[in-house]
C-alpha atoms as a PDB file:
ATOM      1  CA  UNK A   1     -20.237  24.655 -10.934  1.00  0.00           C
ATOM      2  CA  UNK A   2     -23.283  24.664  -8.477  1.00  0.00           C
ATOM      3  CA  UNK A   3     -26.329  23.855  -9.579  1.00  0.00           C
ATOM      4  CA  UNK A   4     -24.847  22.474 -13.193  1.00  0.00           C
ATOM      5  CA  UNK A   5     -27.127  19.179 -12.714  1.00  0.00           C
ATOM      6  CA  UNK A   6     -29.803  21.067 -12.405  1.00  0.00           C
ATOM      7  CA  UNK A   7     -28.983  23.305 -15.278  1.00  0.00           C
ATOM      8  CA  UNK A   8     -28.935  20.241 -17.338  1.00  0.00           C
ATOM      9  CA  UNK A   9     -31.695  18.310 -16.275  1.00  0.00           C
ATOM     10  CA  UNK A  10     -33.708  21.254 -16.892  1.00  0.00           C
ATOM     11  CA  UNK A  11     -32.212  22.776 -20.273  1.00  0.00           C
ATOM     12  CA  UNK A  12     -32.559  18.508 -21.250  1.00  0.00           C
ATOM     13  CA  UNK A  13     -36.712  18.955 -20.880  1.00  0.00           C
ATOM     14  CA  UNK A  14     -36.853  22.597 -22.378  1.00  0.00           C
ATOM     15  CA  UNK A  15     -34.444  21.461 -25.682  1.00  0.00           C
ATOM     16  CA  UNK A  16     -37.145  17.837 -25.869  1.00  0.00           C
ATOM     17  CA  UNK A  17     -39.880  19.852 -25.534  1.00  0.00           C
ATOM     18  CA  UNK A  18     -39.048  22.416 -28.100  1.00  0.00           C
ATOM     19  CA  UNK A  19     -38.069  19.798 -30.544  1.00  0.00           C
ATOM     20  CA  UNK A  20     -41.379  18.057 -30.178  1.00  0.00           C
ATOM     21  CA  UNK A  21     -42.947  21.603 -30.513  1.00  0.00           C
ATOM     22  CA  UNK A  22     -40.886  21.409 -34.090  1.00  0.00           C
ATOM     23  CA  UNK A  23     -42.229  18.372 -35.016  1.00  0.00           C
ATOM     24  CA  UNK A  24     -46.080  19.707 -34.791  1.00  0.00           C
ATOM     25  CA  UNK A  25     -46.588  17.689 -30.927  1.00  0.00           C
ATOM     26  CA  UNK A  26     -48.709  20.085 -29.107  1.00  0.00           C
ATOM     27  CA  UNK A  27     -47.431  20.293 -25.313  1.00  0.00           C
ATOM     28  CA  UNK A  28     -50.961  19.278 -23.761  1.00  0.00           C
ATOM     29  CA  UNK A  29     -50.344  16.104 -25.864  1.00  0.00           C
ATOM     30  CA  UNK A  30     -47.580  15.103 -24.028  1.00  0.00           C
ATOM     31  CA  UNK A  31     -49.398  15.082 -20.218  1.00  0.00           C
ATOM     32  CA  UNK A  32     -50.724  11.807 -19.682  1.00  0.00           C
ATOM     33  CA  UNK A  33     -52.407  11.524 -16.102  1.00  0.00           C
ATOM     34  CA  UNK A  34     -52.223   7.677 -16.007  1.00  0.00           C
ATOM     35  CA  UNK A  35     -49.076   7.436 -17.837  1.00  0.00           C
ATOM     36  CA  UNK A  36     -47.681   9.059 -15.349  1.00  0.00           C
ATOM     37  CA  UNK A  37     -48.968   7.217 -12.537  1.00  0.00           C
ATOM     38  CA  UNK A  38     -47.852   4.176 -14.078  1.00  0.00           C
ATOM     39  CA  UNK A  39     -44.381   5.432 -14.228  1.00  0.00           C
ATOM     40  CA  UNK A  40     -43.489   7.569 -11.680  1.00  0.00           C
ATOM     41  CA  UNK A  41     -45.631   5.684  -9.196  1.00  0.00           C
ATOM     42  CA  UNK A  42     -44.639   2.739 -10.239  1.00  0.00           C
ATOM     43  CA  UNK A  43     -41.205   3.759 -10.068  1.00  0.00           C
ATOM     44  CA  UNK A  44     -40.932   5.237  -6.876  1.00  0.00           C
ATOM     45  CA  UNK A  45     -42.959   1.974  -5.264  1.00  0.00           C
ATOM     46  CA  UNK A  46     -40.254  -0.490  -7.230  1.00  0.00           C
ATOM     47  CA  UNK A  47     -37.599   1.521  -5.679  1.00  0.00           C
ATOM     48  CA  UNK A  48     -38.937   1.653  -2.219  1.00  0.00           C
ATOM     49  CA  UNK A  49     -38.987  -1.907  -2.816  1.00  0.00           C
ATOM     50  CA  UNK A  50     -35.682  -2.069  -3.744  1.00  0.00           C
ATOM     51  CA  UNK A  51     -33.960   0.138  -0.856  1.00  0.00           C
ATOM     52  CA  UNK A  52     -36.415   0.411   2.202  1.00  0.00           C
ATOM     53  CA  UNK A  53     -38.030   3.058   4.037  1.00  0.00           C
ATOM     54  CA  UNK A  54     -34.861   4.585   5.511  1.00  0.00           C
ATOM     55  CA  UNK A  55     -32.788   5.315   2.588  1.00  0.00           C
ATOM     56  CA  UNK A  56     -35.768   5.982   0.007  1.00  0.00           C
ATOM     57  CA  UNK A  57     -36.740   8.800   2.597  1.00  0.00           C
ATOM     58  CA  UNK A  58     -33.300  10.300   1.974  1.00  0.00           C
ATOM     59  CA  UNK A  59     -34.126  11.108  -1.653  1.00  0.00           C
ATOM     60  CA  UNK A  60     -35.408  15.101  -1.110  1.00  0.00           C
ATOM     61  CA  UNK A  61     -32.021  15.367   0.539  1.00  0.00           C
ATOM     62  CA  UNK A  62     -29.674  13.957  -2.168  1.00  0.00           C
ATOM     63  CA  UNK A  63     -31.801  15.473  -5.200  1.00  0.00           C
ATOM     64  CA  UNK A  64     -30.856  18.951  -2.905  1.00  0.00           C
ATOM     65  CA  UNK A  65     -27.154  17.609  -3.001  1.00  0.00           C
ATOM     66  CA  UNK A  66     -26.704  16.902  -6.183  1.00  0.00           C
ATOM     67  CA  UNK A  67     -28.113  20.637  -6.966  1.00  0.00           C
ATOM     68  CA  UNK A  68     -26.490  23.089  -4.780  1.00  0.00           C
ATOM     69  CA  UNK A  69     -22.980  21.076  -3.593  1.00  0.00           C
ATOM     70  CA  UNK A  70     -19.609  22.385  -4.787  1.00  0.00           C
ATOM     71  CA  UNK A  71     -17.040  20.142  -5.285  1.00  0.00           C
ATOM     72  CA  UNK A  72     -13.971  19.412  -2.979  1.00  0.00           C
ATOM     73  CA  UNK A  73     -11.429  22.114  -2.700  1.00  0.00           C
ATOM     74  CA  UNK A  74      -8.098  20.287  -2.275  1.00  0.00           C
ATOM     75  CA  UNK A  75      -6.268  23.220  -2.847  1.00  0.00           C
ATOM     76  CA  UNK A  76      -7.265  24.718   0.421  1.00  0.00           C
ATOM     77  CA  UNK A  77      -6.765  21.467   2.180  1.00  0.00           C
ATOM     78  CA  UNK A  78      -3.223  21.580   0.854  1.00  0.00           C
ATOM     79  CA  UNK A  79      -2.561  25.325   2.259  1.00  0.00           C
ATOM     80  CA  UNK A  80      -3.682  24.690   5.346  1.00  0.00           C
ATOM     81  CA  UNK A  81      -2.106  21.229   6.239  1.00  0.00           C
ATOM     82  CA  UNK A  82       1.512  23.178   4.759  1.00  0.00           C
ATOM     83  CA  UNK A  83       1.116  26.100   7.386  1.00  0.00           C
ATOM     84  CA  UNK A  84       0.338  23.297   9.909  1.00  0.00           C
ATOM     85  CA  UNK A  85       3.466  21.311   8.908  1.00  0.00           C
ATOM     86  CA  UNK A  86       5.090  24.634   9.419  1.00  0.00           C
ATOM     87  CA  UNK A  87       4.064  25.079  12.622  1.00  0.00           C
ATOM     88  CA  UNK A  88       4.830  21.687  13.912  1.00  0.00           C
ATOM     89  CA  UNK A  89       8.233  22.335  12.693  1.00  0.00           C
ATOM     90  CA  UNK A  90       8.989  25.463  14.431  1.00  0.00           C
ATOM     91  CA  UNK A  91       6.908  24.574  17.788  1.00  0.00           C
ATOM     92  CA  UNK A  92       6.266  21.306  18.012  1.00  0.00           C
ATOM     93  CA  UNK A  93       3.324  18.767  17.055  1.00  0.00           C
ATOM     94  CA  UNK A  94       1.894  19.919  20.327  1.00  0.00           C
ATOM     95  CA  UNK A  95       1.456  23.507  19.258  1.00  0.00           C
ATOM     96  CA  UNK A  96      -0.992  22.421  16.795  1.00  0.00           C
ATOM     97  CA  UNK A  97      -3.690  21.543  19.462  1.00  0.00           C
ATOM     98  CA  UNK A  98      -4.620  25.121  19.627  1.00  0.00           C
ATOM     99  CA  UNK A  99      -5.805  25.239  16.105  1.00  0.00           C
ATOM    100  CA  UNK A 100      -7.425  21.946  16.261  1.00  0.00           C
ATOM    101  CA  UNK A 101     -10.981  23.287  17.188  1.00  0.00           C
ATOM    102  CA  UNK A 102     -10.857  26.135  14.642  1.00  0.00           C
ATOM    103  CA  UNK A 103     -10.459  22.987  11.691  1.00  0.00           C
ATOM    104  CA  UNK A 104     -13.926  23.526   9.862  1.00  0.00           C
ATOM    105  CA  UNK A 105     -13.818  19.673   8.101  1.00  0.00           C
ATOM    106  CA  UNK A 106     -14.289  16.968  10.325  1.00  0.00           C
ATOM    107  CA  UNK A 107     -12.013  14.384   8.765  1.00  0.00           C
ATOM    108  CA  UNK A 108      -9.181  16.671   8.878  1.00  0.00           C
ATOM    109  CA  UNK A 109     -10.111  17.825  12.917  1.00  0.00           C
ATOM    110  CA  UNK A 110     -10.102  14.275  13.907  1.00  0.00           C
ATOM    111  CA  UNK A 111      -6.649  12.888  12.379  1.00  0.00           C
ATOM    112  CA  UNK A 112      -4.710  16.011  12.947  1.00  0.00           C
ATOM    113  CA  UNK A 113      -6.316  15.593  16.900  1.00  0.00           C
ATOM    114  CA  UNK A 114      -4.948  11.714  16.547  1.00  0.00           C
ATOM    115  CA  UNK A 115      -1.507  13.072  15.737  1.00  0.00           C
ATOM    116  CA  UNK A 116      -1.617  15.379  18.850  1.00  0.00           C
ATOM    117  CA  UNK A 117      -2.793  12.463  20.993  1.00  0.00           C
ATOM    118  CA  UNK A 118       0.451  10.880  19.847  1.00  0.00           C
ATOM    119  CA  UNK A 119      -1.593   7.971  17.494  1.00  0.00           C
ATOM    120  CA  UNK A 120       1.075   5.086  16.215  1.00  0.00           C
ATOM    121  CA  UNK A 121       1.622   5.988  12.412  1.00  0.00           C
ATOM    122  CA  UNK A 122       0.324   2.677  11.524  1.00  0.00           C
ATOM    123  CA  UNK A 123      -3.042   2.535  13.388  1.00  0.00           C
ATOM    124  CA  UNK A 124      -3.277   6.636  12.534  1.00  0.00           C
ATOM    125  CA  UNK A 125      -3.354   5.452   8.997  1.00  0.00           C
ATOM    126  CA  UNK A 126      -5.798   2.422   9.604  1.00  0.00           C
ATOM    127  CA  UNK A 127      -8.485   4.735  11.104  1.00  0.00           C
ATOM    128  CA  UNK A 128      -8.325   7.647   8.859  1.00  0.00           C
ATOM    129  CA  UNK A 129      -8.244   5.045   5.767  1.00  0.00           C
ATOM    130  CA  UNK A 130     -11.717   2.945   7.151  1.00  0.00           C
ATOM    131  CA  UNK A 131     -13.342   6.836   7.400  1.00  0.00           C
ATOM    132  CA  UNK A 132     -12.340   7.117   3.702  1.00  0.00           C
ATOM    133  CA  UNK A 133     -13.822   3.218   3.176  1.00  0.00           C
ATOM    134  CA  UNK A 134     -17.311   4.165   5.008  1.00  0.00           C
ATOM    135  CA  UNK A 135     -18.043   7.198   3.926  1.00  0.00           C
ATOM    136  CA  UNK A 136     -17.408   5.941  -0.002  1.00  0.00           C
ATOM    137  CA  UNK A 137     -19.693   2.641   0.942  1.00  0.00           C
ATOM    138  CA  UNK A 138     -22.137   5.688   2.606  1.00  0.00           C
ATOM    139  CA  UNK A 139     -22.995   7.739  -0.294  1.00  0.00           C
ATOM    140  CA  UNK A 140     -22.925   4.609  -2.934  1.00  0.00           C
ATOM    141  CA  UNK A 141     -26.318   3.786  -1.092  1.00  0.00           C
ATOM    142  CA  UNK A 142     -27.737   6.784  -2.137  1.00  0.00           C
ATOM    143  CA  UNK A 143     -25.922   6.793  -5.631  1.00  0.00           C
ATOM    144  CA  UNK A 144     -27.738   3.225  -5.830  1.00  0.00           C
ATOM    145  CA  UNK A 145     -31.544   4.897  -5.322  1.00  0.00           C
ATOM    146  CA  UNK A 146     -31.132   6.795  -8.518  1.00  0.00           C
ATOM    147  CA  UNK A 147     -29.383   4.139 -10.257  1.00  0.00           C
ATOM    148  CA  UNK A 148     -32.185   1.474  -9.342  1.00  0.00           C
ATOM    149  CA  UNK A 149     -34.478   3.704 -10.601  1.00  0.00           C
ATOM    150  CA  UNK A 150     -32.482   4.841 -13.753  1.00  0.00           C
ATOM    151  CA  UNK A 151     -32.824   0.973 -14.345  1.00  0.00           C
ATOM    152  CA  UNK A 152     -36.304   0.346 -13.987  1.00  0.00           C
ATOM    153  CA  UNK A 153     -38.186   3.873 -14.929  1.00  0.00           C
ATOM    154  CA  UNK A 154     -37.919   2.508 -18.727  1.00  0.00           C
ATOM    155  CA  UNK A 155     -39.586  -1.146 -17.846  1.00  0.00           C
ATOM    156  CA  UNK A 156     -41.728  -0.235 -16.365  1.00  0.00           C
ATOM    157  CA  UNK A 157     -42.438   2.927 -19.115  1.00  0.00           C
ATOM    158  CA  UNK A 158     -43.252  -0.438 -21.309  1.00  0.00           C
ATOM    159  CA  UNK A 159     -45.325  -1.558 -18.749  1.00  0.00           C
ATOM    160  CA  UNK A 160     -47.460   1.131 -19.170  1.00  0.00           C
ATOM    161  CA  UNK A 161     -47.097   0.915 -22.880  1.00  0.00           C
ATOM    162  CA  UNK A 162     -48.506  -2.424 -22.726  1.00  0.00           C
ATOM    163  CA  UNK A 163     -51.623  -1.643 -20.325  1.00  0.00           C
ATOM    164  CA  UNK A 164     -52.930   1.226 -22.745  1.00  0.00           C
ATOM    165  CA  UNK A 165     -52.290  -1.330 -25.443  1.00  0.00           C
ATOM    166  CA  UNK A 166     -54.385  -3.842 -23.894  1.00  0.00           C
ATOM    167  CA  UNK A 167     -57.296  -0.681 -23.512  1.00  0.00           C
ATOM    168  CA  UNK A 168     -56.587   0.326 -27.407  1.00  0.00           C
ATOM    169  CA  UNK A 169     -56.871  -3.392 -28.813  1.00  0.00           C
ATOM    170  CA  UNK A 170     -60.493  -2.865 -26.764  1.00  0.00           C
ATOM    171  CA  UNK A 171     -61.177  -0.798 -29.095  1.00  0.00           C
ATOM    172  CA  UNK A 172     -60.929  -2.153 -32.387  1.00  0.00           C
ATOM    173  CA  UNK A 173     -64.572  -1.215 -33.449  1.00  0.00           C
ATOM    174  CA  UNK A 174     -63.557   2.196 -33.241  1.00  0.00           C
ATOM    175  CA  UNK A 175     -60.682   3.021 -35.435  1.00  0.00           C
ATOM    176  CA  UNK A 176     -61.209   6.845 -35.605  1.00  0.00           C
ATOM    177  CA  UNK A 177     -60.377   6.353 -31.827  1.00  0.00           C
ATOM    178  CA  UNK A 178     -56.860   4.535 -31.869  1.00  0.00           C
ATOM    179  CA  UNK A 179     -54.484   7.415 -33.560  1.00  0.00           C
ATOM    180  CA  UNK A 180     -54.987   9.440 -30.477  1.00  0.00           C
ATOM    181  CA  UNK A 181     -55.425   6.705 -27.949  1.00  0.00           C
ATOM    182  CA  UNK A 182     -52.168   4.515 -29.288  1.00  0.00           C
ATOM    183  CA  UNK A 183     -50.095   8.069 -29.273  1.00  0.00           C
ATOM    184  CA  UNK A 184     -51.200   8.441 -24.894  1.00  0.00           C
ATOM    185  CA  UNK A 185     -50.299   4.781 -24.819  1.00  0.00           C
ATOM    186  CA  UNK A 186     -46.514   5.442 -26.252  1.00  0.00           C
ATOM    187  CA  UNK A 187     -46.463   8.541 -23.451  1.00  0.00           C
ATOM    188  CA  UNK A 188     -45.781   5.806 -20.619  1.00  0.00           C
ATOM    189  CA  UNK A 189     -42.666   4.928 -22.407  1.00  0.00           C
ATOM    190  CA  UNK A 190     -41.399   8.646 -23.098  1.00  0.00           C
ATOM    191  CA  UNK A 191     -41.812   9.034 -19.381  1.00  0.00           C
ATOM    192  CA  UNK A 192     -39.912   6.086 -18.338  1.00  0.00           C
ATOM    193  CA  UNK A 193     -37.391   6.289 -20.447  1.00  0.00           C
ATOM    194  CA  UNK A 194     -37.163  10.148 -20.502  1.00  0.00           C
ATOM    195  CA  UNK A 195     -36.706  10.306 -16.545  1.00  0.00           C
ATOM    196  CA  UNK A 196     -34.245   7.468 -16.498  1.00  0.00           C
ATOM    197  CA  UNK A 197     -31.976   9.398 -18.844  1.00  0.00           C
ATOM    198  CA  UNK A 198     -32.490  13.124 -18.276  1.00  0.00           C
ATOM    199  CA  UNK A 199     -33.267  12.614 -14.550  1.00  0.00           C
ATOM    200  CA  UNK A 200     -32.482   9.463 -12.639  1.00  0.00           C
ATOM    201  CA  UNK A 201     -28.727   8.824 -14.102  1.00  0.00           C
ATOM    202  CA  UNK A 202     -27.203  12.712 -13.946  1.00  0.00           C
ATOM    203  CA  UNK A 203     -28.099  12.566 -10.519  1.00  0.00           C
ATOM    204  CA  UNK A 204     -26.674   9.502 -10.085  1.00  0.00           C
ATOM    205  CA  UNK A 205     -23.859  10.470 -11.993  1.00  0.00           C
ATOM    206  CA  UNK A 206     -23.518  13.814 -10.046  1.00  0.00           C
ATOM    207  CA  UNK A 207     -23.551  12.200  -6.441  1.00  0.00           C
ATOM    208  CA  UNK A 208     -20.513   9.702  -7.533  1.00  0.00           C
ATOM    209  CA  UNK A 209     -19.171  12.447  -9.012  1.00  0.00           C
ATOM    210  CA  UNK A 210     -19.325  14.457  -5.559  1.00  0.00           C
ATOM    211  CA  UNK A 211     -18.222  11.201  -3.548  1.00  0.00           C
ATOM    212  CA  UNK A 212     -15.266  10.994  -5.945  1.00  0.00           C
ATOM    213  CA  UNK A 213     -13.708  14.201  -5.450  1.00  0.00           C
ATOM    214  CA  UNK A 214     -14.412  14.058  -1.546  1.00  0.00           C
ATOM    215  CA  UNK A 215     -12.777  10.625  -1.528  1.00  0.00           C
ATOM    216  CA  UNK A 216      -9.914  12.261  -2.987  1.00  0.00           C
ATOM    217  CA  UNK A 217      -9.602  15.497  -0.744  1.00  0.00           C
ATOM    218  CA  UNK A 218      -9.613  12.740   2.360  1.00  0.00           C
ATOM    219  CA  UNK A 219      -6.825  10.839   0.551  1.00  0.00           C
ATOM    220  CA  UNK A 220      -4.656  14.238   0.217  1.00  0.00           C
ATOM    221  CA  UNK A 221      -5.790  14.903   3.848  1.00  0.00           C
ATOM    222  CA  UNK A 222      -4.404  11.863   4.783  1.00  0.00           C
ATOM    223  CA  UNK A 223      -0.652  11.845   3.108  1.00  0.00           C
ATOM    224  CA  UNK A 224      -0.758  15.533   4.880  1.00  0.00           C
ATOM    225  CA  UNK A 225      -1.239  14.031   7.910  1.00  0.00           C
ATOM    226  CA  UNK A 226       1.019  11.145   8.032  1.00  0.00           C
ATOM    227  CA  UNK A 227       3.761  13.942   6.447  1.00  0.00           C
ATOM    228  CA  UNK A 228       3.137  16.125   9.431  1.00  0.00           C
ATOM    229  CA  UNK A 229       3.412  13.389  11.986  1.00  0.00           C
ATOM    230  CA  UNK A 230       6.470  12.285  10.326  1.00  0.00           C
ATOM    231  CA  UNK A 231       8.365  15.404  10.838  1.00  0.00           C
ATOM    232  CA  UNK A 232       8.923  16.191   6.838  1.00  0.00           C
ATOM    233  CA  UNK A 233       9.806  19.750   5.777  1.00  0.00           C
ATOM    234  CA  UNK A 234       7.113  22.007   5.285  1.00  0.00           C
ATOM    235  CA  UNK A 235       8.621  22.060   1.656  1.00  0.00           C
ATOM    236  CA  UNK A 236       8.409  18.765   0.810  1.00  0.00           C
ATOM    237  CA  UNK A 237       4.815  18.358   2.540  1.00  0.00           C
ATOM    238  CA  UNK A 238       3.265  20.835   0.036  1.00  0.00           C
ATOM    239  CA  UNK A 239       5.252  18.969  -3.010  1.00  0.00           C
ATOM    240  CA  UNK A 240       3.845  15.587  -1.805  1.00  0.00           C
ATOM    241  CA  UNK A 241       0.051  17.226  -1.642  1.00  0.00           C
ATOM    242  CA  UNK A 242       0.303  19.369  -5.093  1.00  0.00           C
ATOM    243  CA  UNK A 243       1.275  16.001  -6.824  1.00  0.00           C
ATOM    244  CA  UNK A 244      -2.832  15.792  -6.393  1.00  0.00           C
ATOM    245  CA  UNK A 245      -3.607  18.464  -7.341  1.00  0.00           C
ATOM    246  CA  UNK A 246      -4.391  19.255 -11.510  1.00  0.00           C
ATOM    247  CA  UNK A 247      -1.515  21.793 -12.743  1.00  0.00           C
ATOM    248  CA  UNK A 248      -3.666  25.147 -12.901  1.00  0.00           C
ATOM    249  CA  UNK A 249      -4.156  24.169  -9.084  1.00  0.00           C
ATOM    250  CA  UNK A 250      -0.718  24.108  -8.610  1.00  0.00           C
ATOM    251  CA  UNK A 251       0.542  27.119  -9.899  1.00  0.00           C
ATOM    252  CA  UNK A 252      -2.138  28.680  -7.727  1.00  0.00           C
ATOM    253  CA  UNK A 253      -0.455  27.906  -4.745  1.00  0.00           C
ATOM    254  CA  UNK A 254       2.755  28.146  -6.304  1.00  0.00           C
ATOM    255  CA  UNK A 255       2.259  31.911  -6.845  1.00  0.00           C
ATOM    256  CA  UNK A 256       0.360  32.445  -4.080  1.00  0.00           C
ATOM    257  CA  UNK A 257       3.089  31.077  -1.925  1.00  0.00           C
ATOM    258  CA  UNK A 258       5.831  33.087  -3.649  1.00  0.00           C
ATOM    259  CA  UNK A 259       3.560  36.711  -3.050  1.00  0.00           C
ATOM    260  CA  UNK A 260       3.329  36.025   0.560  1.00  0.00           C
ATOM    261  CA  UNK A 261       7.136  35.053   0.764  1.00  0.00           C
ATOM    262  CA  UNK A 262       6.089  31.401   1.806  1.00  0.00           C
ATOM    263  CA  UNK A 263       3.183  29.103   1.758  1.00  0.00           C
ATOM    264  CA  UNK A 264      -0.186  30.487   1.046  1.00  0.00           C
ATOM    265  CA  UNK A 265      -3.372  31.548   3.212  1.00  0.00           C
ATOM    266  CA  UNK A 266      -4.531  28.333   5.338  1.00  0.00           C
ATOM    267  CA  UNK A 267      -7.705  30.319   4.040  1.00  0.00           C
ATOM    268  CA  UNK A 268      -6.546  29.063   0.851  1.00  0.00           C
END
């Protein structure tokens, strides 16, 4: 579901929030200005750190990612690379050049144009599998921002603890003042250790989750293609690429394919 992460992330803050309200916590007590420069700061410095200037200036892009992308559809993928077996069986793997430049996914536009150009099987499959390889090793840098600062949001939350500490222990001769000066001290902590867990890891968790599934749709992609440069029947393509597919999926295209007296839609 689109925008399910961010769903979360924000129901996560509203349901805190309204507990704390429960518990007597008055909102404006939870904003702590140098709490959260401490944390969030702090944070975001540790992890430029950690990653450089190049992939920490991706981060507006993947938080976008992780909100608005839809999963892979491998049911369409397996649709279209059927009524492309089917045409390669009536005309010919040539024939298929013609509907090479109206392929909207790159991955699948480049291997079904190496099986045109007449690509050994072996070295077909040796390119197609390294795309897989570097786009999975691709988005696991950007998985690793949020995960490097899943890890150290919560430190260095006690590293803020510890710095109002050090300000409320100044203040000894003036116990009416440490109830409401030790409560903004444990604020750093709720920060780091709130955005670690209702922030940093479902992101991180999301864009895996996203590189997953696309890793997957490739992998289909790819037995398609090596089926269709093989010469198998259109038939036993589409069995081959539903045994990825979950069974609700199947049955899909199952019935789909029977209303249209064959395959389905390469629309999907």
């Amino acid at each position: 579901m689109k925008a399910a992460t961010a769903i979360g992330i924000v129901g996560a803050c509203a349901l805190i929030l309204m507990a704390g309200i429960m518990e007597g916590v008055s909102p404006p007590a939870l904003i702590n200005i140098p709490a959260g420069i401490i944390v969030f700061g702090g944070t975001s410095m540790a992890v430029f750190a950690s990653v450089g200037m190049k992939r920490f200036m991706m981060i507006p892009k993947l938080y976008i990612k992780a909100f608005t992308a839809e999963p892979a559809n491998p049911a369409e993928r397996v649709s279209t690379l059927v009524n492309f077996a089917e045409r390669a069986r009536k005309d010919g793997l040539l024939a298929l050049e013609e509907d090479i430049e109206s392929i909207d996914d790159p991955f699948l536009r480049k291997g079904m144009q190496l099986v045109v150009d007449g690509t050994d099987p072996d070295l077909l499959y040796e390119i197609l599998e390294t795309e897989i390889d570097a786009m999975t090793a691709r988005h696991k840098d950007g998985h690793a921002i949020f995960e490097k600062g899943g890890g150290l949001a919560p430190t260095i939350g006690v590293l803020g603890t510890v710095v109002s500490l050090i300000h409320v222990l100044g203040n000894l001769s003036a116990p009416e003042t440490l109830g409401p000066l030790i409560a903004g001290a444990f604020l750093a902590t709720l920060y780091g250790v709130g955005s670690a867990n209702v922030v940093f890891y479902p992101v991180c968790y999301t864009l895996q989750a996203l590189t997953a599934s696309e890793a997957d749709e490739r992998r289909l992609v790819l037995e398609g293609i090596m089926a269709i440069q093989a010469g198998d029947n259109p038939r036993v393509v589409q069995e081959k690429l539903l045994s990825y597919l979950p069974p609700v999926d199947r049955e899909a295209i199952m019935n789909a394919g029977k209303k249209g007296g064959g395959s389905s839609d390469a629309g999907g």
